[in-house]
C-alpha atoms as a PDB file:
ATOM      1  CA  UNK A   1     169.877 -20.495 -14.489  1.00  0.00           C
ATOM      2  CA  UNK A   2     172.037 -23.584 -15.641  1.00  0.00           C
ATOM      3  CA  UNK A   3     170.657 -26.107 -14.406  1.00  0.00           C
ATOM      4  CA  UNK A   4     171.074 -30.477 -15.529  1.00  0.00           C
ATOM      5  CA  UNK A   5     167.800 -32.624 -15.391  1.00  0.00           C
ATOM      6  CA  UNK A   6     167.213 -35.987 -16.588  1.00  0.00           C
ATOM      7  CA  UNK A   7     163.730 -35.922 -18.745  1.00  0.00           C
ATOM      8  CA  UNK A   8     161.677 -38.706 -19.537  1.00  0.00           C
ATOM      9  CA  UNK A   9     162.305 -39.832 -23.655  1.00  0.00           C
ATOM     10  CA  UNK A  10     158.709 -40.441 -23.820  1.00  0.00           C
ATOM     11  CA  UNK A  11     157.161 -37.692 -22.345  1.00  0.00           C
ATOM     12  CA  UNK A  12     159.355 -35.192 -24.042  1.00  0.00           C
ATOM     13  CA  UNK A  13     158.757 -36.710 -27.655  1.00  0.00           C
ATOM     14  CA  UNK A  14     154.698 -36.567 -27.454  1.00  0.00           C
ATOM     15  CA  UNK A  15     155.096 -32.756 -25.882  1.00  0.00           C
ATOM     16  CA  UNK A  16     157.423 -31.811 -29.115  1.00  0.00           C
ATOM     17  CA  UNK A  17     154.318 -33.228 -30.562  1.00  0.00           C
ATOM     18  CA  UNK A  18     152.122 -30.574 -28.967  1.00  0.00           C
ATOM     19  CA  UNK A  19     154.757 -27.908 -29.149  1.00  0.00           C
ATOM     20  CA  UNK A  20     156.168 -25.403 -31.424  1.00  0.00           C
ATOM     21  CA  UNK A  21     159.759 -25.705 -29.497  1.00  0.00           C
ATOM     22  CA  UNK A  22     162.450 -26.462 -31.468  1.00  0.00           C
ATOM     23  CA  UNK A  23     164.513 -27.387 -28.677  1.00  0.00           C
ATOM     24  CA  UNK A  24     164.314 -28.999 -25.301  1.00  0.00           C
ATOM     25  CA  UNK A  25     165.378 -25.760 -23.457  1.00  0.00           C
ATOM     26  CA  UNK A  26     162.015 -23.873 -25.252  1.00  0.00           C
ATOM     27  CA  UNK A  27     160.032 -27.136 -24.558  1.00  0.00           C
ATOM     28  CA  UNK A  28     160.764 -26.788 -20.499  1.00  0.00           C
ATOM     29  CA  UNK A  29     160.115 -23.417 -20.481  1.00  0.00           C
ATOM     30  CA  UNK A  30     156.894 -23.314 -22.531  1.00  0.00           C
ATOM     31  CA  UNK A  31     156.296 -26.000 -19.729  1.00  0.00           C
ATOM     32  CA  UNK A  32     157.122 -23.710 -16.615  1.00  0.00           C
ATOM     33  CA  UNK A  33     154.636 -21.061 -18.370  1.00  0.00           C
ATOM     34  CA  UNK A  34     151.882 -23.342 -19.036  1.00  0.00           C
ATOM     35  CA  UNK A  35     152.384 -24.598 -15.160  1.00  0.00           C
ATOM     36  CA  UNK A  36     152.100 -21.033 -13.909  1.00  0.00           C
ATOM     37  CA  UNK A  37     149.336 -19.876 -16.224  1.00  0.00           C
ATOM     38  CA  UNK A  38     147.223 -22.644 -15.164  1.00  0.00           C
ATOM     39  CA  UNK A  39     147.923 -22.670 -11.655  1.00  0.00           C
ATOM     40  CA  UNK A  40     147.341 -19.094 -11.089  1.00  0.00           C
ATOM     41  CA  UNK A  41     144.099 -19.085 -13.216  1.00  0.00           C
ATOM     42  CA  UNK A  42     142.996 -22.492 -10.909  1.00  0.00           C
ATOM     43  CA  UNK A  43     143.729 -19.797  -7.881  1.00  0.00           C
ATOM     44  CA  UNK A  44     141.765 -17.101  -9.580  1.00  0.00           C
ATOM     45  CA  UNK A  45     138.945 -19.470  -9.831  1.00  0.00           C
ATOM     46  CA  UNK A  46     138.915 -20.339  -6.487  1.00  0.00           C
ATOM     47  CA  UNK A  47     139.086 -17.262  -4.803  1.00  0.00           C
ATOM     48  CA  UNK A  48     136.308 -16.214  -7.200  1.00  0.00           C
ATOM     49  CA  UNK A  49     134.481 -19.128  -5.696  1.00  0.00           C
ATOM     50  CA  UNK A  50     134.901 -18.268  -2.214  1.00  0.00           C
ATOM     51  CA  UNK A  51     133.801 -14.555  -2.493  1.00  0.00           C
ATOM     52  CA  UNK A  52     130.994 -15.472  -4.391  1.00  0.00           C
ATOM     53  CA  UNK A  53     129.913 -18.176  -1.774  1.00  0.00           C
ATOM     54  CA  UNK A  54     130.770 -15.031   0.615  1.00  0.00           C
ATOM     55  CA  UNK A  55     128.543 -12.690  -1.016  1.00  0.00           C
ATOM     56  CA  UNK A  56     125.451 -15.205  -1.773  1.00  0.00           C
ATOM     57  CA  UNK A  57     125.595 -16.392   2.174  1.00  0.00           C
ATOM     58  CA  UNK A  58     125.240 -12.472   2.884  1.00  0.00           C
ATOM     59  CA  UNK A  59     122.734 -12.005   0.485  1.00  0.00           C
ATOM     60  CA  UNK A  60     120.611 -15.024   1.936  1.00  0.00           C
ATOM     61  CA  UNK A  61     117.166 -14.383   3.080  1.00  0.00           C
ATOM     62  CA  UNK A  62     117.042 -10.487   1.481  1.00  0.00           C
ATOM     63  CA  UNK A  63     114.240  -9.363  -0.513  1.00  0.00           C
ATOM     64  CA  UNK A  64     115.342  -7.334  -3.017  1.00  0.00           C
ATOM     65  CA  UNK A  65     112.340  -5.342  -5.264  1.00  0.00           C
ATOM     66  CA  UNK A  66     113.428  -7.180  -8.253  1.00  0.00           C
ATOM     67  CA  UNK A  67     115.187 -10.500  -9.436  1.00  0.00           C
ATOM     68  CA  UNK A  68     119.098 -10.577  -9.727  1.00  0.00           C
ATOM     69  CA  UNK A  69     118.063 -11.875 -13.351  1.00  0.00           C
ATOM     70  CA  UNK A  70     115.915  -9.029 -14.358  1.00  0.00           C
ATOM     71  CA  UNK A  71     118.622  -6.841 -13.600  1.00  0.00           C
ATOM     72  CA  UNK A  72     121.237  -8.192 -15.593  1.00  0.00           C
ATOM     73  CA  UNK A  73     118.595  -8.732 -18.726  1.00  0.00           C
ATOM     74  CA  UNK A  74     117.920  -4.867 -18.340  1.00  0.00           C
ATOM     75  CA  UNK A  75     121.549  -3.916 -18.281  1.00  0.00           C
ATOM     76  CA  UNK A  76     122.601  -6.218 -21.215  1.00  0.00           C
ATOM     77  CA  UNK A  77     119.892  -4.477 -23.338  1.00  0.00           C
ATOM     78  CA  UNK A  78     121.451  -0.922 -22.164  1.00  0.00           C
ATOM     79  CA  UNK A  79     123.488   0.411 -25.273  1.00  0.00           C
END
């Protein structure tokens, strides 16, 4: 998509800095990927969040025989 866009001097020098784009085409769209990497792992992270909130609040007041932690030791040492 063709598109014209006025970019700030300043900002684009200090990202060249940062980047390995040899032009300002590559620099924008290493930008646009950066932008959605981080965005969608932000979203990951909070939907993560909110299940895990989900699951603790349903987990709340149960007994269980042992301790979340003693499970997870015993598994890790599992070859």
């Amino acid at each position: 998509m063709r598109t014209n866009i006025v970019l700030n001097d300043d900002l684009v020098r200090e990202a060249m800095r940062y980047s390995q784009a040899r032009s300002k085409t590559a620099l924008v769209n290493e930008a646009l990927r950066v932008l959605i990497e981080t965005r969608s792992e932000e979203l990951q992270r909070r939907t993560y969040a909110e299940r895990l909130a989900r699951v603790q609040q349903m987990l709340a007041g149960r007994r269980f025989r042992e301790s979340g932690l003693d499970i997870l030791r015993r598994d890790r040492e599992r070859p």
